[in-house]
C-alpha atoms as a PDB file:
ATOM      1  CA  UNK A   1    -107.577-170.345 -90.172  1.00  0.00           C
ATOM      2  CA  UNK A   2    -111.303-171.445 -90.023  1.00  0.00           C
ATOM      3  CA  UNK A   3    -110.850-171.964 -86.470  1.00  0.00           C
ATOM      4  CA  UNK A   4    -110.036-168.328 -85.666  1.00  0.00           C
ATOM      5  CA  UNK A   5    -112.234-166.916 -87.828  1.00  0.00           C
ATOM      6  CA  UNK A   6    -114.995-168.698 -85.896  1.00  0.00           C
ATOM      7  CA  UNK A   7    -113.682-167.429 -83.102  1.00  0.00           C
ATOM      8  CA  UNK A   8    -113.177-163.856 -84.063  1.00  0.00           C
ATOM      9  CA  UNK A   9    -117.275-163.520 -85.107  1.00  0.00           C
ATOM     10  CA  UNK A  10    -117.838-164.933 -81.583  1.00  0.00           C
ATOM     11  CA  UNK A  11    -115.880-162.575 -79.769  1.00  0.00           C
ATOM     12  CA  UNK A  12    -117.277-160.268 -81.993  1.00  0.00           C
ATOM     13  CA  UNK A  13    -120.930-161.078 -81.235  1.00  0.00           C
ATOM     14  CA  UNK A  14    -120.067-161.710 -77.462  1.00  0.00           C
ATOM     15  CA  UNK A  15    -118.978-158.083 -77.620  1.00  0.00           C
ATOM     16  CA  UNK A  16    -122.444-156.732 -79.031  1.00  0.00           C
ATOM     17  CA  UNK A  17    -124.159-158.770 -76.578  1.00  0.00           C
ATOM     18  CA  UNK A  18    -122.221-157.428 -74.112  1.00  0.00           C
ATOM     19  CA  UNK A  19    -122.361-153.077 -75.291  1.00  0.00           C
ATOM     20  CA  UNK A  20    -125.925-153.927 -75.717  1.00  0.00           C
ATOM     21  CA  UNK A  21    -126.413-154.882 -71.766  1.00  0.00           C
ATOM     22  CA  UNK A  22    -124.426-152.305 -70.718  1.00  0.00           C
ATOM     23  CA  UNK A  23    -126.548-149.533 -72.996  1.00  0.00           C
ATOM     24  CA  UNK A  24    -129.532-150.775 -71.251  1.00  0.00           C
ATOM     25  CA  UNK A  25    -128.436-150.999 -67.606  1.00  0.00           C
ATOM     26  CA  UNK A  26    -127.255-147.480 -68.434  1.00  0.00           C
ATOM     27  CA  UNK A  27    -130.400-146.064 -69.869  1.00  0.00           C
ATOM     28  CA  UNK A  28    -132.565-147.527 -66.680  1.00  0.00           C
ATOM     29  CA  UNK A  29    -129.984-145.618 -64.377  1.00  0.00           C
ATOM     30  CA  UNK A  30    -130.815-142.586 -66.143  1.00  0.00           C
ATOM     31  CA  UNK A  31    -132.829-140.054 -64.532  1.00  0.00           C
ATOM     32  CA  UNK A  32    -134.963-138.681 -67.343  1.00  0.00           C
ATOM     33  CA  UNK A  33    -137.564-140.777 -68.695  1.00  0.00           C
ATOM     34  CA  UNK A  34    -140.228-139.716 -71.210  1.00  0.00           C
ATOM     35  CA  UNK A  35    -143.391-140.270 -68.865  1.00  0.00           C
ATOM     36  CA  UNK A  36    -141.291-138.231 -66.053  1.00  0.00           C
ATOM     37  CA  UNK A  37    -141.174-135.706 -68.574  1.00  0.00           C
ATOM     38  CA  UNK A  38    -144.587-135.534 -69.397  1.00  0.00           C
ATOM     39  CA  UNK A  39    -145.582-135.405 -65.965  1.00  0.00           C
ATOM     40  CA  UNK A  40    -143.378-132.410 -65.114  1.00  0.00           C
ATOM     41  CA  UNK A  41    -144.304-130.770 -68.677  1.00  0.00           C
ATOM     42  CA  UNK A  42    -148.083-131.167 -67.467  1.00  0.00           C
ATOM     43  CA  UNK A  43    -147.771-129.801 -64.159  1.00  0.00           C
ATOM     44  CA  UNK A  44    -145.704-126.289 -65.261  1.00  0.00           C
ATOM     45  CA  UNK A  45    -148.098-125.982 -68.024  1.00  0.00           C
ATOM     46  CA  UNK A  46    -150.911-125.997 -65.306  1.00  0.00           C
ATOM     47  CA  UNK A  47    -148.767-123.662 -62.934  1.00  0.00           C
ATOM     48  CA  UNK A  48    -148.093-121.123 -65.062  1.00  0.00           C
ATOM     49  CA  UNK A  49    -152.022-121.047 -66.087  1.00  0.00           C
ATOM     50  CA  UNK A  50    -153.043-120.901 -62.803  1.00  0.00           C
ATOM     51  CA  UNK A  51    -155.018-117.912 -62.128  1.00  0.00           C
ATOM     52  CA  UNK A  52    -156.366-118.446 -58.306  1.00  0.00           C
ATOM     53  CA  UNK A  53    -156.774-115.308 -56.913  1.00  0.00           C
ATOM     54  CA  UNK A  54    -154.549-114.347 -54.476  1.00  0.00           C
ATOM     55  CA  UNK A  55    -155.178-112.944 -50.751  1.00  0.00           C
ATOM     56  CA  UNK A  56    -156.049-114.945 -47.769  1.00  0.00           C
ATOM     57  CA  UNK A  57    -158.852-117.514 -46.410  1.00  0.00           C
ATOM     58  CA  UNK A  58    -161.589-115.196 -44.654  1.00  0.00           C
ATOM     59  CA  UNK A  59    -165.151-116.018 -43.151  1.00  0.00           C
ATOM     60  CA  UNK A  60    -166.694-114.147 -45.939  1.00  0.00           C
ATOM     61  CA  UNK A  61    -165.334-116.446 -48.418  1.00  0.00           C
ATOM     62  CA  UNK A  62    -167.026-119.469 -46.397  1.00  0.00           C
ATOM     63  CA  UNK A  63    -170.356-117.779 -46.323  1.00  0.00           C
ATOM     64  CA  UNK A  64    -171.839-119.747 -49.388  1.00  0.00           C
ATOM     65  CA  UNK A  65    -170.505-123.212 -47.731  1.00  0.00           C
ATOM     66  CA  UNK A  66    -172.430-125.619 -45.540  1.00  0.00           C
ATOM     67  CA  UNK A  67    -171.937-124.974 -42.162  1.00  0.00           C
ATOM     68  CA  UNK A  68    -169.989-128.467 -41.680  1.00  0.00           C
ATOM     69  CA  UNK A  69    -167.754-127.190 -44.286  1.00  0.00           C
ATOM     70  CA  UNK A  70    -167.352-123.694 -42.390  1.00  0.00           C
ATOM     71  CA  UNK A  71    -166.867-125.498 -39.408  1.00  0.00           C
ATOM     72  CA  UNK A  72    -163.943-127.387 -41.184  1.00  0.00           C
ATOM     73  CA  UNK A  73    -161.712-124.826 -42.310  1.00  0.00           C
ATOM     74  CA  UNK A  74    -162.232-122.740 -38.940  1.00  0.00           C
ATOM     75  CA  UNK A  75    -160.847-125.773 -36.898  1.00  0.00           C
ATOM     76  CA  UNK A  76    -158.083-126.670 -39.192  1.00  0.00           C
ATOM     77  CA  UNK A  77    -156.795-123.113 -39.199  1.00  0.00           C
ATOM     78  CA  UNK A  78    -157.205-122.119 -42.642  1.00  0.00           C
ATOM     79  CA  UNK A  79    -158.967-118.368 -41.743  1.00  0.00           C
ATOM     80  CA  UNK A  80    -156.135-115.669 -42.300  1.00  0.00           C
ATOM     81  CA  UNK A  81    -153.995-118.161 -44.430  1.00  0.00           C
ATOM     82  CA  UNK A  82    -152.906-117.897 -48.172  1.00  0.00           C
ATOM     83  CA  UNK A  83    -155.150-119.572 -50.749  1.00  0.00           C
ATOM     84  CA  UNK A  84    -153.314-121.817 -52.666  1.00  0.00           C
ATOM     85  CA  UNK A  85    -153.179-121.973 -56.484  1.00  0.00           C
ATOM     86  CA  UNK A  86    -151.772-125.984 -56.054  1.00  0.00           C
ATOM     87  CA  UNK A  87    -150.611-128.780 -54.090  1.00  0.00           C
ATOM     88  CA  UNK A  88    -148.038-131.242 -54.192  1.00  0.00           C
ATOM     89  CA  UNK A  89    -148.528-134.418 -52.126  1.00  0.00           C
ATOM     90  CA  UNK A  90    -145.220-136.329 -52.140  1.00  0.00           C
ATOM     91  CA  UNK A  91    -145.930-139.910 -50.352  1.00  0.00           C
ATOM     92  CA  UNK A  92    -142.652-141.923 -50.147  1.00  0.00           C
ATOM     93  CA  UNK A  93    -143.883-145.809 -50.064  1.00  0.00           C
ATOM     94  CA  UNK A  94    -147.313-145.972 -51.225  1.00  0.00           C
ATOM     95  CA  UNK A  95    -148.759-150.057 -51.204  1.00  0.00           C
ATOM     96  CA  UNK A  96    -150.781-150.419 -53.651  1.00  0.00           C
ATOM     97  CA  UNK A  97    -153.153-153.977 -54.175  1.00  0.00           C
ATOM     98  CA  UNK A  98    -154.565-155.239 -57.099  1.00  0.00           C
ATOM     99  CA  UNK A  99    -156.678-158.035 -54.912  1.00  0.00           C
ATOM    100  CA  UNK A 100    -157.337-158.310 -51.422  1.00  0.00           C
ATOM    101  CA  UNK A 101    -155.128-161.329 -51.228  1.00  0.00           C
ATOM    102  CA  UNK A 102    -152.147-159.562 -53.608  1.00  0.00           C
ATOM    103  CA  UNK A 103    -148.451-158.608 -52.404  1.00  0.00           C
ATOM    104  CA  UNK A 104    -148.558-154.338 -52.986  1.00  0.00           C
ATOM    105  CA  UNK A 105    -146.543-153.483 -55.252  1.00  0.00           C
ATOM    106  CA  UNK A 106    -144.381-150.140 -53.770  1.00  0.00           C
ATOM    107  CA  UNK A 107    -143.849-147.233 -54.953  1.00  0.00           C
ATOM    108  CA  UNK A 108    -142.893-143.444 -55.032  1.00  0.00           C
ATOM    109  CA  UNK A 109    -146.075-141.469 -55.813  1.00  0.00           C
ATOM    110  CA  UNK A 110    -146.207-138.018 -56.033  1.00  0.00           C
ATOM    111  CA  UNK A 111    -149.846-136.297 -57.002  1.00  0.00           C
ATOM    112  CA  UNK A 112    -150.565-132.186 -58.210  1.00  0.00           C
ATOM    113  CA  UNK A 113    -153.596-130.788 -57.799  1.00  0.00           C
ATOM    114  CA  UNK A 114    -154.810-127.338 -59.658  1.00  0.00           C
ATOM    115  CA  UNK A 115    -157.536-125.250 -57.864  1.00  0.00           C
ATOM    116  CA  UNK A 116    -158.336-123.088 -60.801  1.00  0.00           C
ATOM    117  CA  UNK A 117    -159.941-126.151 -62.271  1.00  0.00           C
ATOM    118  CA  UNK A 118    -160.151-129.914 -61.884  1.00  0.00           C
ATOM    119  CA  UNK A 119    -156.905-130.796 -62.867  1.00  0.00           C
ATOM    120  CA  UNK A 120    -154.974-134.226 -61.169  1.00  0.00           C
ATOM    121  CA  UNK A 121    -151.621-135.680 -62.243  1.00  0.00           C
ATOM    122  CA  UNK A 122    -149.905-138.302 -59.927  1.00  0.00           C
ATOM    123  CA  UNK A 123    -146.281-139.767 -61.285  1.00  0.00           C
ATOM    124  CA  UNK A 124    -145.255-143.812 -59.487  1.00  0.00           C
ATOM    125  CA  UNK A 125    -142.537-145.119 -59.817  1.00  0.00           C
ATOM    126  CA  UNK A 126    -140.522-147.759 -58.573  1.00  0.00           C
ATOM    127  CA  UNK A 127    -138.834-150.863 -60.295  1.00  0.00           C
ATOM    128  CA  UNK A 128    -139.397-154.998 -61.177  1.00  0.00           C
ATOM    129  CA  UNK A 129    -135.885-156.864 -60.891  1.00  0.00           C
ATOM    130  CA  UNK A 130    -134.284-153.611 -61.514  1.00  0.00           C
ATOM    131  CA  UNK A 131    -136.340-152.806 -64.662  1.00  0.00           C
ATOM    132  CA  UNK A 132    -137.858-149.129 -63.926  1.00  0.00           C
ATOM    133  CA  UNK A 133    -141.748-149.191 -63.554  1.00  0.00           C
ATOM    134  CA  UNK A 134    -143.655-146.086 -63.960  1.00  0.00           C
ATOM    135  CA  UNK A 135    -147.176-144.765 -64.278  1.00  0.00           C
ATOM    136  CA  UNK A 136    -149.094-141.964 -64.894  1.00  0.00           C
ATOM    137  CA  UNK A 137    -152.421-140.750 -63.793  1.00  0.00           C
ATOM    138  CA  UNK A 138    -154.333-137.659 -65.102  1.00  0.00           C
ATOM    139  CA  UNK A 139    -157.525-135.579 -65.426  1.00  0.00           C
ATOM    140  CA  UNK A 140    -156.901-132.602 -67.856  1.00  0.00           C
ATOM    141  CA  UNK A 141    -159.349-130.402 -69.471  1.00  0.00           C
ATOM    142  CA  UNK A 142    -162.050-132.932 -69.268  1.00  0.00           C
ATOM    143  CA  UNK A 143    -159.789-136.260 -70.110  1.00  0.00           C
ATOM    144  CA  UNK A 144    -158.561-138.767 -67.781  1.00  0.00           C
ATOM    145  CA  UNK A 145    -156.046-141.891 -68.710  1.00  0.00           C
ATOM    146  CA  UNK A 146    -153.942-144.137 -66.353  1.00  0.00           C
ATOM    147  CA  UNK A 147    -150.867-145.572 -68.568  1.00  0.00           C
ATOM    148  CA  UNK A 148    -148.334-147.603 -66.996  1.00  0.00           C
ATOM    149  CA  UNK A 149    -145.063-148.073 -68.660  1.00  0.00           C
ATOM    150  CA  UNK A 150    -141.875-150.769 -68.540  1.00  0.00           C
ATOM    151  CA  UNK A 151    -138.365-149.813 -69.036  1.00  0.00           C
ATOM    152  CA  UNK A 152    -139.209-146.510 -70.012  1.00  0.00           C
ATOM    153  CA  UNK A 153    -139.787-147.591 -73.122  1.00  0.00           C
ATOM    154  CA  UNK A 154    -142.971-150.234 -73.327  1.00  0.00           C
ATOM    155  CA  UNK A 155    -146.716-149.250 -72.742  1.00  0.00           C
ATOM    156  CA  UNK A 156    -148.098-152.155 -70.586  1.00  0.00           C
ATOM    157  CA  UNK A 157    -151.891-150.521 -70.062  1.00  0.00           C
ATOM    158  CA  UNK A 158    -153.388-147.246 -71.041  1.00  0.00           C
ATOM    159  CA  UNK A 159    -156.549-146.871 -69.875  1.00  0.00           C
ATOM    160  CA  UNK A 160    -159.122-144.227 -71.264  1.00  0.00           C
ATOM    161  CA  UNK A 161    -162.607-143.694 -72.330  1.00  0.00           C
ATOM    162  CA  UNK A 162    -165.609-141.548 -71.044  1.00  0.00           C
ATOM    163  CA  UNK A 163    -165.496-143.436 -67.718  1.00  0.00           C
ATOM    164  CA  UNK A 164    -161.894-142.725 -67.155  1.00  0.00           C
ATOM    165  CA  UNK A 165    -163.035-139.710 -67.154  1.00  0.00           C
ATOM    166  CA  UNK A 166    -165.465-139.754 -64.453  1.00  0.00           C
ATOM    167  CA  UNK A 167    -163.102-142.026 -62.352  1.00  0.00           C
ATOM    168  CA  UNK A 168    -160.524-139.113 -62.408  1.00  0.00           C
ATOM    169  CA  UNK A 169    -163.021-136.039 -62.025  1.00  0.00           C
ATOM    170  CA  UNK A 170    -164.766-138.306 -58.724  1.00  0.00           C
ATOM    171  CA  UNK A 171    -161.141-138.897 -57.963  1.00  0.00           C
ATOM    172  CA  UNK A 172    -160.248-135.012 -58.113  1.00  0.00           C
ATOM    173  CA  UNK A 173    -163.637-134.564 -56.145  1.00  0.00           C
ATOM    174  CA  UNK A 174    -162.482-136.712 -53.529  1.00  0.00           C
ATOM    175  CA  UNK A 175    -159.409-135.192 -52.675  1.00  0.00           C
ATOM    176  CA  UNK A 176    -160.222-131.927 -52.353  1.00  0.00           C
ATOM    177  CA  UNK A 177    -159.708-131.783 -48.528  1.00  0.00           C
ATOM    178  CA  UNK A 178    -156.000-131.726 -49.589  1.00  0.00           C
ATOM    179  CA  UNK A 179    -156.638-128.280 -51.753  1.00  0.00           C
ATOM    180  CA  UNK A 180    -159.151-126.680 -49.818  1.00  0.00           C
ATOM    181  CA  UNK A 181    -159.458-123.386 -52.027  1.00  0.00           C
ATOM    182  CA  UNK A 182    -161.280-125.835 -54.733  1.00  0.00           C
ATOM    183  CA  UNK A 183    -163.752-125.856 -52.187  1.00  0.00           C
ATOM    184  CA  UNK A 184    -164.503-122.355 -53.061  1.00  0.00           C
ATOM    185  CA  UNK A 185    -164.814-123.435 -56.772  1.00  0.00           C
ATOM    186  CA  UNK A 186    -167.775-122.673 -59.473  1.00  0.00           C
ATOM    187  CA  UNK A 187    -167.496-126.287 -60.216  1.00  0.00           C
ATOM    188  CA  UNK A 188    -168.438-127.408 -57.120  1.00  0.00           C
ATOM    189  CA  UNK A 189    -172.138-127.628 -55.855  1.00  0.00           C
ATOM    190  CA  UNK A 190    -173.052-128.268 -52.091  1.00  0.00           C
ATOM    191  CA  UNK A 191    -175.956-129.532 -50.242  1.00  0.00           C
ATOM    192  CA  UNK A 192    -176.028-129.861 -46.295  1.00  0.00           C
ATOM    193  CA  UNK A 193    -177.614-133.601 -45.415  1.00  0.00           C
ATOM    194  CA  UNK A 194    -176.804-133.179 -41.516  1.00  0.00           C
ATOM    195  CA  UNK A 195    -174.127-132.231 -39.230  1.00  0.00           C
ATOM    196  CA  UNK A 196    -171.778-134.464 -40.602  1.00  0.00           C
ATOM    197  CA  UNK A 197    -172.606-135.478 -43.769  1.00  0.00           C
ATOM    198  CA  UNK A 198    -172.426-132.831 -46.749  1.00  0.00           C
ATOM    199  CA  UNK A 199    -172.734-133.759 -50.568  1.00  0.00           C
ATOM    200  CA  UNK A 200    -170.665-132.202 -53.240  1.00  0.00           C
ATOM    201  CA  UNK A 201    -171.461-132.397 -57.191  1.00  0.00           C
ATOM    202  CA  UNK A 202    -168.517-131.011 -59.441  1.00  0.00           C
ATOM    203  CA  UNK A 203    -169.467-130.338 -63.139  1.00  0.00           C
ATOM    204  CA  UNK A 204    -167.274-129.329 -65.800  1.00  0.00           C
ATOM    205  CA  UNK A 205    -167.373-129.487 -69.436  1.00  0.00           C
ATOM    206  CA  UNK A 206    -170.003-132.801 -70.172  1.00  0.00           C
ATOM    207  CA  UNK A 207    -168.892-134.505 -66.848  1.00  0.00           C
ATOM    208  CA  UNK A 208    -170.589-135.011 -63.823  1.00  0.00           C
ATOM    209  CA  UNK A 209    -169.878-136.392 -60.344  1.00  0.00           C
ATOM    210  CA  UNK A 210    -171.507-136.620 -56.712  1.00  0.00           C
ATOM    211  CA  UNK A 211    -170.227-138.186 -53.124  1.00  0.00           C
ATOM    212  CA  UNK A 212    -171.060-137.352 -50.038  1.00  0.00           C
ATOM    213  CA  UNK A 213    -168.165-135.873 -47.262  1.00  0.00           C
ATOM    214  CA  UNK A 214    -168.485-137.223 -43.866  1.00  0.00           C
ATOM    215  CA  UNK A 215    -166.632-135.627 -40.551  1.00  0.00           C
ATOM    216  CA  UNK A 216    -165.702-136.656 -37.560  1.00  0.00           C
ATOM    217  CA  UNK A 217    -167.292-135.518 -33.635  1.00  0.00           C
ATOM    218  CA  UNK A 218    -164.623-133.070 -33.786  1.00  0.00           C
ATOM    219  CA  UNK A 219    -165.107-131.306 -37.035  1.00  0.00           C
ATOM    220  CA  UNK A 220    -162.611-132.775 -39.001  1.00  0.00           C
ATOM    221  CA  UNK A 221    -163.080-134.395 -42.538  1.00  0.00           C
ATOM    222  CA  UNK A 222    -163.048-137.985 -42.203  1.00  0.00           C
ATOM    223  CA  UNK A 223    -163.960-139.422 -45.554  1.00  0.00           C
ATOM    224  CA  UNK A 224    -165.360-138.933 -49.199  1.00  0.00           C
ATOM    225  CA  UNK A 225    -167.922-141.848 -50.182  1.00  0.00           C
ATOM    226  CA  UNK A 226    -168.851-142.007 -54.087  1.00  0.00           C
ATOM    227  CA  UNK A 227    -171.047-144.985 -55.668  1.00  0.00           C
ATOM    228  CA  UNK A 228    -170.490-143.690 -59.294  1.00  0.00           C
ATOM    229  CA  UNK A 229    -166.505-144.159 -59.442  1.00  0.00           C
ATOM    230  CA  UNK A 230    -166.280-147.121 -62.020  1.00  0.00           C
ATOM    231  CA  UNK A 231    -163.046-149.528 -61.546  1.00  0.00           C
ATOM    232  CA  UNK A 232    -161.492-151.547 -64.704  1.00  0.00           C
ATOM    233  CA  UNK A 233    -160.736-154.717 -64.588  1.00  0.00           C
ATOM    234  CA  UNK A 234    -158.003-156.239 -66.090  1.00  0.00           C
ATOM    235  CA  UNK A 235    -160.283-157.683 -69.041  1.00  0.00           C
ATOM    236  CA  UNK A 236    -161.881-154.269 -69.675  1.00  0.00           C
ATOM    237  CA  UNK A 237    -164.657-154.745 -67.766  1.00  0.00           C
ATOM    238  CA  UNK A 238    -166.097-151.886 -65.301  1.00  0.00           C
ATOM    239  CA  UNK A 239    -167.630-152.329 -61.619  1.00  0.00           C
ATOM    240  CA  UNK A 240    -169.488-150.026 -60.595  1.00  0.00           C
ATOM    241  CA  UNK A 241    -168.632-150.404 -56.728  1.00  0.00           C
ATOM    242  CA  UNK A 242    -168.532-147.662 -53.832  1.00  0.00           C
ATOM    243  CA  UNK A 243    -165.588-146.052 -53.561  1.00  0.00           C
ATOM    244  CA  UNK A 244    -164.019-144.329 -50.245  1.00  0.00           C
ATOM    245  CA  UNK A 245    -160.995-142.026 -49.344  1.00  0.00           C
ATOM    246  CA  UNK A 246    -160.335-142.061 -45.978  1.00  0.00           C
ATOM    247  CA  UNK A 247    -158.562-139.728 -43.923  1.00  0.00           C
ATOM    248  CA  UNK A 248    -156.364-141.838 -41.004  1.00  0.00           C
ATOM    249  CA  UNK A 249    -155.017-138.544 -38.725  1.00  0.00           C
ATOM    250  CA  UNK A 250    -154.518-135.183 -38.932  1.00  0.00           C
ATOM    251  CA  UNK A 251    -151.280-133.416 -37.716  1.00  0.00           C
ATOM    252  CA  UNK A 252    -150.661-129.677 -37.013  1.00  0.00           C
ATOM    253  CA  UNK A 253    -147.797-128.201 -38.798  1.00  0.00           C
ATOM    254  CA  UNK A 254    -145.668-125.351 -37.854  1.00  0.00           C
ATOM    255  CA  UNK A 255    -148.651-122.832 -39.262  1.00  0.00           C
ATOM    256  CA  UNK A 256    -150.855-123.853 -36.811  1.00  0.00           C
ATOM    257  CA  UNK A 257    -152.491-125.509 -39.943  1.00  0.00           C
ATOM    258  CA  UNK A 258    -154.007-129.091 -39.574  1.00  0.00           C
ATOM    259  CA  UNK A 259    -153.323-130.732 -42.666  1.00  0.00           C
ATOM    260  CA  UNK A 260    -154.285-134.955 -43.963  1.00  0.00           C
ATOM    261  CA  UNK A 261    -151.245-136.895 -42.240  1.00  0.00           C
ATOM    262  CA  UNK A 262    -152.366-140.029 -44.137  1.00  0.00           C
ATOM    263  CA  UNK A 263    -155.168-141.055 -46.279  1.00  0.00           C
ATOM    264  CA  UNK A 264    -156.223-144.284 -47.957  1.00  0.00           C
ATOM    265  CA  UNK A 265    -158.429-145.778 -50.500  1.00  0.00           C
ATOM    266  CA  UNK A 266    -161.161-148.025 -50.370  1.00  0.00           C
ATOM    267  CA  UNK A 267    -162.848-150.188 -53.262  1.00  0.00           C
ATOM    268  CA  UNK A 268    -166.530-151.426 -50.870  1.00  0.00           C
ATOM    269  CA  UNK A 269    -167.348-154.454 -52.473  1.00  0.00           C
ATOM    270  CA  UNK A 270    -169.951-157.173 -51.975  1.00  0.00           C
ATOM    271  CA  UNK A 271    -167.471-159.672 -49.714  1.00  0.00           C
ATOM    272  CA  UNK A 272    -166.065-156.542 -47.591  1.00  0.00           C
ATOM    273  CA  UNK A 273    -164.061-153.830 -48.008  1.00  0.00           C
ATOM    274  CA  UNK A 274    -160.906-154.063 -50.128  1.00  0.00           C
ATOM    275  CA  UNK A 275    -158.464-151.187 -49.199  1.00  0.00           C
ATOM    276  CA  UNK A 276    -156.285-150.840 -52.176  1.00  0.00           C
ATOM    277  CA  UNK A 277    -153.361-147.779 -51.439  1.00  0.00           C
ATOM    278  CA  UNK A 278    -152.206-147.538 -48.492  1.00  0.00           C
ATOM    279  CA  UNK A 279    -148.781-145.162 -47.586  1.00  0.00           C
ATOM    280  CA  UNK A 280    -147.443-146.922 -45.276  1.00  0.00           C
ATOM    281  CA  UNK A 281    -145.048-143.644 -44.082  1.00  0.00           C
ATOM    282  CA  UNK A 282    -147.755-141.183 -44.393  1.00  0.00           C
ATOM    283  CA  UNK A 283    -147.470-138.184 -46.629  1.00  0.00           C
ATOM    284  CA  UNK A 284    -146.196-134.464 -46.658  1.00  0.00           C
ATOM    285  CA  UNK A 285    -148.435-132.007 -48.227  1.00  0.00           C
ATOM    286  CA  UNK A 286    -146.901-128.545 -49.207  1.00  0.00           C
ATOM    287  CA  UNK A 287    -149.010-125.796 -50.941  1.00  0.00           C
ATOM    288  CA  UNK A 288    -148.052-123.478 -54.115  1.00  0.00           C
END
């Protein structure tokens, strides 16, 4: 009698076990996830305020712009095109390093950009021995945070603070090459150095940012060069390092339009240069 009773409570906790496993392999298969949702929340918040005003690229709208700048959207084939409000940037296997001696960890990384102000939210995911991984990073209305999250349920980092926020806003400033009508923005300030070199300072709210743009003998934007981006470390610490994004290639769509066909990202420190994200597949681009 004993015996089977004994044997009933183990079957019976054997059977929680069990329910419990299978609720949780279950969850993970499940498409939603609450960061996913606040990413997609995020970005048709921003869409529907978007207020960029619509018509077409023309050299009149160009006027105020260095000339390397001009140059830039004449030989990409911008002139007589929409202006976009947004842009997605979906880049299927993105490696991304934490050290220069690190195995990437891969993942899906999708990034929105807003051109009626400095707005950036990328989603990653991918998963770690089948447990879904995700983060989140984004600059809105003057904040920036980078949270990562495990099993859709526990926070693992969430970094913030007032140099967040200038990592994001440098980070926004560095990317505009893939939303060209924030070129046009009030936020932006330009100064021609030479030929190829032009800086850029974007202000909003209390921030403020500066890097210089650098193209190539044939026009085309080759990279964006900060020294103010700071980088946390794991222990909290900041470095205060230079800080590249680097355009590989450009390819000409089906527009005529040339648009980024790759791009990575460089941290310049002291012992060389550490290139931390790297899409290994490239990326498409498609405007909103």
């Amino acid at each position: 009698m004993q015996r089977n009773r004994k044997k009933r409570i183990v079957v019976w906790i054997l059977g929680i076990i069990i329910t419990l496993i299978v609720a949780v392999i279950v969850f993970f298969q499940i498409p939603y996830s609450p960061l996913s949702h606040e990413f997609q929340s995020a970005v048709q918040s921003h869409t529907n305020q978007s207020n960029v005003p619509a018509g077409i690229f023309t050299e009149q709208d160009l006027e105020h712009l260095p000339e390397p700048i001009q140059n830039h959207f004449r030989i990409t084939g911008l002139i007589g095109h929409p202006v976009m409000s947004s842009v997605s940037i979906c880049i299927p296997s993105a490696h991304i390093y934490t050290s220069s001696d690190s195995t990437p960890m891969v993942l899906n990384y999708t990034l929105y950009l807003f051109g009626h102000r400095p707005v950036r939210l990328a989603y990653m995911n991918t998963s770690m021995f089948g447990v879904p991984f995700e983060a989140l990073d984004s600059f809105q209305y003057g904040v920036g945070f980078m949270r990562g999250e495990l099993g859709k349920t526990f926070t693992i980092f969430n970094e913030t603070g007032i140099e967040m926020d200038r990592a994001q806003l440098l980070t926004y400033l560095g990317e505009l090459f893939l939303i060209p009508s924030a070129m046009l923005s009030e936020h932006i300030i330009w100064e021609t150095i030479d030929e190829r070199n032009v800086k850029a300072t974007i202000i909003y709210d209390d921030l403020q940012g500066s890097g210089i743009f650098t193209f190539n003998d044939d026009g085309f934007l080759h990279s964006f060069r900060t020294d103010e981006r700071g980088r946390v470390n794991t222990d909290g610490s900041i470095d205060f390092l230079a800080w590249s994004a680097v355009i590989e290639y450009w390819l000409k769509d089906e527009r005529g339009i040339y648009l980024p066909g790759n791009m990575i990202a460089v941290w310049h420190e002291p012992e060389g240069d550490f290139i931390y994200f790297y899409p290994t597949e490239g990326f498409n681009i498609t405007f909103h």
